[in-house]
PDB file of N, CA and C in Angstrom:
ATOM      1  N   UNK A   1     140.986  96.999-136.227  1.00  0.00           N
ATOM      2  CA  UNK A   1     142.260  96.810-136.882  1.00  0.00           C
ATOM      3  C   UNK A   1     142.809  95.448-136.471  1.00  0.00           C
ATOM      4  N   UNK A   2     143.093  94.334-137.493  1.00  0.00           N
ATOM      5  CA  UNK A   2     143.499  93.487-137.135  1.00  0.00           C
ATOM      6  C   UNK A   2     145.256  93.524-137.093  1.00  0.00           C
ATOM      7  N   UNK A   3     145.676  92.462-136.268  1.00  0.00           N
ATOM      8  CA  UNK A   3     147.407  92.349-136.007  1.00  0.00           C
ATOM      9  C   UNK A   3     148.100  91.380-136.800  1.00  0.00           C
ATOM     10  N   UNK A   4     148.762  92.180-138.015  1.00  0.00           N
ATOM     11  CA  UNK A   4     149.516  91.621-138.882  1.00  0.00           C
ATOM     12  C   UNK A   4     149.979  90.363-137.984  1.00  0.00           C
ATOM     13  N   UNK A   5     150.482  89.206-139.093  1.00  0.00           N
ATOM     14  CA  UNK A   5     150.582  87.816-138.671  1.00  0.00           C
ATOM     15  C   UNK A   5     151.573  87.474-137.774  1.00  0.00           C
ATOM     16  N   UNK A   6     153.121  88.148-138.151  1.00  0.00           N
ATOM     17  CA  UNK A   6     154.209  87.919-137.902  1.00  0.00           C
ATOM     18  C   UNK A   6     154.268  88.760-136.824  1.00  0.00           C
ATOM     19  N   UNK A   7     153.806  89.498-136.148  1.00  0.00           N
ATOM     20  CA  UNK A   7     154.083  90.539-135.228  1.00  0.00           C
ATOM     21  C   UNK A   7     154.203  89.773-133.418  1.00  0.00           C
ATOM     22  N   UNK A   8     152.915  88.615-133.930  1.00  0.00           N
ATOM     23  CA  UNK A   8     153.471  88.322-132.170  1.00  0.00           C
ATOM     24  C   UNK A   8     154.327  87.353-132.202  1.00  0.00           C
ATOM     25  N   UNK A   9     155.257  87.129-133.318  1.00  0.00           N
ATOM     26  CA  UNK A   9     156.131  86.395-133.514  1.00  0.00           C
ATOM     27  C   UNK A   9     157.327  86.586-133.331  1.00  0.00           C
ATOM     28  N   UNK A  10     157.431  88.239-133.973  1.00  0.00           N
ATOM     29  CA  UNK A  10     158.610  89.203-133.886  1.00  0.00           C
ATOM     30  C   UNK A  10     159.528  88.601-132.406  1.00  0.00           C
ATOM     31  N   UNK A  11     160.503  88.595-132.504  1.00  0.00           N
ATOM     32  CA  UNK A  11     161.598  89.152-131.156  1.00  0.00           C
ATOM     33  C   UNK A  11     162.245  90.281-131.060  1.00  0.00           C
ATOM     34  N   UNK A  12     162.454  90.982-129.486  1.00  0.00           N
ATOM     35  CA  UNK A  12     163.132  92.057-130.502  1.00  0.00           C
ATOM     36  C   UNK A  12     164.569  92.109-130.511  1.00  0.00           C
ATOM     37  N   UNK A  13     165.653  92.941-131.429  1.00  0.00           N
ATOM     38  CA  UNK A  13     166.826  92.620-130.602  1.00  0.00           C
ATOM     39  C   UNK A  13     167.813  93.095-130.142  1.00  0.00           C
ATOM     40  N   UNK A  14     168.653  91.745-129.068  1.00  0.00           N
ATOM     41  CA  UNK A  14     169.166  92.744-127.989  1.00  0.00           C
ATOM     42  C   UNK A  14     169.841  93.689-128.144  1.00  0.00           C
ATOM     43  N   UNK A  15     169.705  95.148-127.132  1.00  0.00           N
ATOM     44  CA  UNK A  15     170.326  96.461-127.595  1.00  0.00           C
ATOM     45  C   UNK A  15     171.789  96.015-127.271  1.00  0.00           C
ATOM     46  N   UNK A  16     172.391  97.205-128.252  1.00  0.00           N
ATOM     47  CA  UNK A  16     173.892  97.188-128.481  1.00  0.00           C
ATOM     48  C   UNK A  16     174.717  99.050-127.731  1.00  0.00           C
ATOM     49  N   UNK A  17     175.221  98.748-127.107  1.00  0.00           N
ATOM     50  CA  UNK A  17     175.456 100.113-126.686  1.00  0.00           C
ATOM     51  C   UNK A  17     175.864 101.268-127.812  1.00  0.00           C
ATOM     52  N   UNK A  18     175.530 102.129-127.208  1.00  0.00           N
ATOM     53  CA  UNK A  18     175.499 103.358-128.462  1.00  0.00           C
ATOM     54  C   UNK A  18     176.857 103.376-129.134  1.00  0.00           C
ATOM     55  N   UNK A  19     177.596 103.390-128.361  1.00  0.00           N
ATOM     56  CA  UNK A  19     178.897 103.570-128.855  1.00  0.00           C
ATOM     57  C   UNK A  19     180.152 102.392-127.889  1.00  0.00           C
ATOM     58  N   UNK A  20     181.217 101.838-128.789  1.00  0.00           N
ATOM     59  CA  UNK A  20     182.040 100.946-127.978  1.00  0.00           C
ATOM     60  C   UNK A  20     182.961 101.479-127.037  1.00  0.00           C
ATOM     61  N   UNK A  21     182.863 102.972-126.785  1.00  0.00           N
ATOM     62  CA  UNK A  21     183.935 103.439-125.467  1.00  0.00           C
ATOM     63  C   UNK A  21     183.139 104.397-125.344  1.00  0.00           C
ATOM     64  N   UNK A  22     183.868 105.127-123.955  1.00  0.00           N
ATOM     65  CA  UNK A  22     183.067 106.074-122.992  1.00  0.00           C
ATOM     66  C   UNK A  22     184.149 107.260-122.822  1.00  0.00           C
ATOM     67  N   UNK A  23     183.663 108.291-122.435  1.00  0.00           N
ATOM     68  CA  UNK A  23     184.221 109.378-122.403  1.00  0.00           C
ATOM     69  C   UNK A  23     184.835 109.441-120.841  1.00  0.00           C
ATOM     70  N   UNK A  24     186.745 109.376-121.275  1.00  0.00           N
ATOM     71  CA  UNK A  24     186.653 109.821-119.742  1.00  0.00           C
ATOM     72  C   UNK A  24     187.050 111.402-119.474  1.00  0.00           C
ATOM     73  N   UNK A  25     186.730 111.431-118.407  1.00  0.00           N
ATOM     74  CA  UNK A  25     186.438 113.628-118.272  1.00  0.00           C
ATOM     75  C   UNK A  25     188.072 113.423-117.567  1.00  0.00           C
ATOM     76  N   UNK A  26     189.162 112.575-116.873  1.00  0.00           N
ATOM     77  CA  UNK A  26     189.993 113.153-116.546  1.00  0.00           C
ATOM     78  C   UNK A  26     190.625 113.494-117.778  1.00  0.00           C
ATOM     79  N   UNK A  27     190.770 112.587-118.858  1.00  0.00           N
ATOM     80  CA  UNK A  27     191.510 112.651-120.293  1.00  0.00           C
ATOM     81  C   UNK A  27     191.108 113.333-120.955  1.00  0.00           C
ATOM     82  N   UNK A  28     190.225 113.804-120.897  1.00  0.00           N
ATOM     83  CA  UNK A  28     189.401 114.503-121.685  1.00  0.00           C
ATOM     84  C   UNK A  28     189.120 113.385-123.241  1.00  0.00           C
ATOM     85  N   UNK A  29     189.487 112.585-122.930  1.00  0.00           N
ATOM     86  CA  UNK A  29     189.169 112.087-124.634  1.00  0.00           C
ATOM     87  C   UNK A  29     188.693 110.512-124.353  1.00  0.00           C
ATOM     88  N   UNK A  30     188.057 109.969-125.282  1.00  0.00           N
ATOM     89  CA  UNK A  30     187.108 108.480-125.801  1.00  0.00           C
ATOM     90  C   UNK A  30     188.115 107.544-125.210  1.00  0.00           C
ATOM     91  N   UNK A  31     187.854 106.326-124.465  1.00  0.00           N
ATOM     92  CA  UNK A  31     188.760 105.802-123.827  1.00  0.00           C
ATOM     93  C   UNK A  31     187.751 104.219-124.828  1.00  0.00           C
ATOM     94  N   UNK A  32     188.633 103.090-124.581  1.00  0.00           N
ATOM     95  CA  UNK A  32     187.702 102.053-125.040  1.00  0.00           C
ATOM     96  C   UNK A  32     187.791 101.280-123.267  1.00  0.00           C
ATOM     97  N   UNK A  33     187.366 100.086-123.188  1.00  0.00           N
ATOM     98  CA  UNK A  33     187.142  99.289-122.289  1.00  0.00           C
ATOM     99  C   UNK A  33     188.580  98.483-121.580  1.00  0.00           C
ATOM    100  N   UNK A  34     189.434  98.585-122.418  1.00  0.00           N
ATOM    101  CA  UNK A  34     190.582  98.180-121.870  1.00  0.00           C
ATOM    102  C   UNK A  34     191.177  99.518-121.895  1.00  0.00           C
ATOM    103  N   UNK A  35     190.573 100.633-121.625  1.00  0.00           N
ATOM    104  CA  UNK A  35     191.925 101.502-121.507  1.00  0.00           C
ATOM    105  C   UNK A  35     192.447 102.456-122.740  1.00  0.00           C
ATOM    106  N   UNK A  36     192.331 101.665-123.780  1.00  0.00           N
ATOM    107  CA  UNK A  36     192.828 102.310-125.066  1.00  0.00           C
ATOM    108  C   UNK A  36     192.412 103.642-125.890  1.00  0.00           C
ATOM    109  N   UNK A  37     192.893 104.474-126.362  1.00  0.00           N
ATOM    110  CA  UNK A  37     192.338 105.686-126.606  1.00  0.00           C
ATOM    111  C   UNK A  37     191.092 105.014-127.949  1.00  0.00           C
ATOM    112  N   UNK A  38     190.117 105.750-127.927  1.00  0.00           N
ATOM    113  CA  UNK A  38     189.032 105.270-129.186  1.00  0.00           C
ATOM    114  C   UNK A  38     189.827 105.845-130.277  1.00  0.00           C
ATOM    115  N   UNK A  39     190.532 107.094-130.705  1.00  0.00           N
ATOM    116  CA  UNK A  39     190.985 107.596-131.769  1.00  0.00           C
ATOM    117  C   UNK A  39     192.043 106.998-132.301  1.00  0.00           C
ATOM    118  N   UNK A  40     193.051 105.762-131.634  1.00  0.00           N
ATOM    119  CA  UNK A  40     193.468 105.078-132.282  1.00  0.00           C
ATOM    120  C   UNK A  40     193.420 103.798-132.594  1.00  0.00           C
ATOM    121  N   UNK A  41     191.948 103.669-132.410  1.00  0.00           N
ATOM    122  CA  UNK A  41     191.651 101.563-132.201  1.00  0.00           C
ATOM    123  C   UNK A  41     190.806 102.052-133.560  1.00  0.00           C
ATOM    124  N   UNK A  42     191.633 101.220-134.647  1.00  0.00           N
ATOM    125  CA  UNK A  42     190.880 101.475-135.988  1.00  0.00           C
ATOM    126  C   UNK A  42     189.873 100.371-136.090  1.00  0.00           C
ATOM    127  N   UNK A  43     189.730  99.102-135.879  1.00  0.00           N
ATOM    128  CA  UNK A  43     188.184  98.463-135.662  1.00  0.00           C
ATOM    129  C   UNK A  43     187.168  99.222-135.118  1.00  0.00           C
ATOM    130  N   UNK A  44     187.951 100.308-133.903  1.00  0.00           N
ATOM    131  CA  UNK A  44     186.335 101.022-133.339  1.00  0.00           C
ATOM    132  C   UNK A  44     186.340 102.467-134.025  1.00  0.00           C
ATOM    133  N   UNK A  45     187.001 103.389-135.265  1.00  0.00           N
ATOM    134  CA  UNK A  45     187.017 103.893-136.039  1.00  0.00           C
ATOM    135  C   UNK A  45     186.367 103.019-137.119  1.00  0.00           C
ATOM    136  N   UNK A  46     186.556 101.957-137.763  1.00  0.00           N
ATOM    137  CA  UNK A  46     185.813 101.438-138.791  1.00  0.00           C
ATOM    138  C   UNK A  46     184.387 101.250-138.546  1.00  0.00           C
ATOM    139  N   UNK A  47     184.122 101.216-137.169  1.00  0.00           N
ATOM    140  CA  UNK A  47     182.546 100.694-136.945  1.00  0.00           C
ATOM    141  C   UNK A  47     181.839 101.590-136.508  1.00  0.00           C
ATOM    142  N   UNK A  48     182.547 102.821-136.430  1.00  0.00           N
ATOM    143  CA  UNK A  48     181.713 103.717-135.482  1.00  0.00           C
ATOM    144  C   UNK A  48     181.582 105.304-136.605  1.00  0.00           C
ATOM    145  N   UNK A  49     182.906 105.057-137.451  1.00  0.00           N
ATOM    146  CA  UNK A  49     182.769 106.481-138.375  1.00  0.00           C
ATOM    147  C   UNK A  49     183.806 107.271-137.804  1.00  0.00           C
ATOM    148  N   UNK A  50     183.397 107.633-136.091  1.00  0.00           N
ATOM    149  CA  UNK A  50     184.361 108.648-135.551  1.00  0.00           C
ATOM    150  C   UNK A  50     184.323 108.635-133.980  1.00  0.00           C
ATOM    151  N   UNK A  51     185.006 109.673-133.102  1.00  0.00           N
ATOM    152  CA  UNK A  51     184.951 109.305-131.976  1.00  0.00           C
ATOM    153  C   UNK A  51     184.587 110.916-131.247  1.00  0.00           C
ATOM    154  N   UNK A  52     184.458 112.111-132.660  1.00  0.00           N
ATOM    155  CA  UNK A  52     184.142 113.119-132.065  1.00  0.00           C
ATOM    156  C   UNK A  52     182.761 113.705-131.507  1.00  0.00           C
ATOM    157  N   UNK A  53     183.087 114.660-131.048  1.00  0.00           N
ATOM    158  CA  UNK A  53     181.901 115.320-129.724  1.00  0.00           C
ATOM    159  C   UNK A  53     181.635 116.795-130.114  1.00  0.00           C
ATOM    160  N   UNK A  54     180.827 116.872-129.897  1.00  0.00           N
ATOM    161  CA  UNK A  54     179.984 118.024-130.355  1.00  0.00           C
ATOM    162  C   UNK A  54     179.691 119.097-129.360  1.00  0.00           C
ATOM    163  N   UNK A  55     180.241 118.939-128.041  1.00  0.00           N
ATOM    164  CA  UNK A  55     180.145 119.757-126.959  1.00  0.00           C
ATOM    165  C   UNK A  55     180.740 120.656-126.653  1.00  0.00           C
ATOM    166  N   UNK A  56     181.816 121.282-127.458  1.00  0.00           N
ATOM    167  CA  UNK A  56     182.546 121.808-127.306  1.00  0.00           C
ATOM    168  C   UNK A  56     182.458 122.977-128.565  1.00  0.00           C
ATOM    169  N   UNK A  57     181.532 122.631-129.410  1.00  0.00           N
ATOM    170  CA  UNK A  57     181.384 123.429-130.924  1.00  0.00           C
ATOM    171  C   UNK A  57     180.625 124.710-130.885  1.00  0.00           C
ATOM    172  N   UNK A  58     179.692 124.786-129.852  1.00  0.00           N
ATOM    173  CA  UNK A  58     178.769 125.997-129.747  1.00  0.00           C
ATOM    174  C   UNK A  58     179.965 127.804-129.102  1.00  0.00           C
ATOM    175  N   UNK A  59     181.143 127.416-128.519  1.00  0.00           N
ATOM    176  CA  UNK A  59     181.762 127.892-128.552  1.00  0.00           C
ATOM    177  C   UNK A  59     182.802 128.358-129.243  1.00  0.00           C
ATOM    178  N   UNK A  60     182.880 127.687-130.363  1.00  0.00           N
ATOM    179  CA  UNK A  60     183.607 128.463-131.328  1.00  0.00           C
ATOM    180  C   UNK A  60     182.705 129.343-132.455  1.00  0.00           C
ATOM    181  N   UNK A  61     182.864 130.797-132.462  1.00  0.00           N
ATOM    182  CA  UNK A  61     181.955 131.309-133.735  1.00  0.00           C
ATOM    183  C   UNK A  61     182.322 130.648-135.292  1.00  0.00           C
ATOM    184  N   UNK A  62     182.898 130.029-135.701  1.00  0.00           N
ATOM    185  CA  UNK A  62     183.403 129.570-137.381  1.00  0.00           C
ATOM    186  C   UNK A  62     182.382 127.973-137.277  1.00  0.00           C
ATOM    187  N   UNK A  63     181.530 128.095-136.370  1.00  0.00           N
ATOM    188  CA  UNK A  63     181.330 126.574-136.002  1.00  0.00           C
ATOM    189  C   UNK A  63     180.021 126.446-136.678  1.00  0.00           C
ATOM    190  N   UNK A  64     179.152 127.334-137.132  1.00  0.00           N
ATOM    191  CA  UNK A  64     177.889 127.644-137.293  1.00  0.00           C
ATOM    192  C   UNK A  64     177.229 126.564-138.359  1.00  0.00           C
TER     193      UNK A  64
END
């Protein structure tokens, strides 16, 4: 099998973190990097879709 042309050419590129804020467990809710809640920083709502979590869903039965 030969190696397509462009391949050892490729770069790859640099990773981007999964998401732009982190969960803090005292708040229980999406914090961004300065502090700010994620659910109301609408640039990181526009880029991200949403800021919800799924960890908490297996406990409700209507959740199915």
């Amino acid at each position: 099998m030969t190696t397509p042309f462009a391949l050892p050419y490729a770069t790859p590129r640099p990773s981007e973190p999964a998401a732009p804020y982190t969960f803090d467990p005292a708040s229980q809710m999406n914090t961004c990097p300065d502090g700010t809640l994620a659910a109301v920083n609408y640039p990181v709502l526009m880029s991200t879709a949403s800021t919800t979590s799924t960890a908490g869903s297996a406990t409700h039965n209507d959740d199915d």
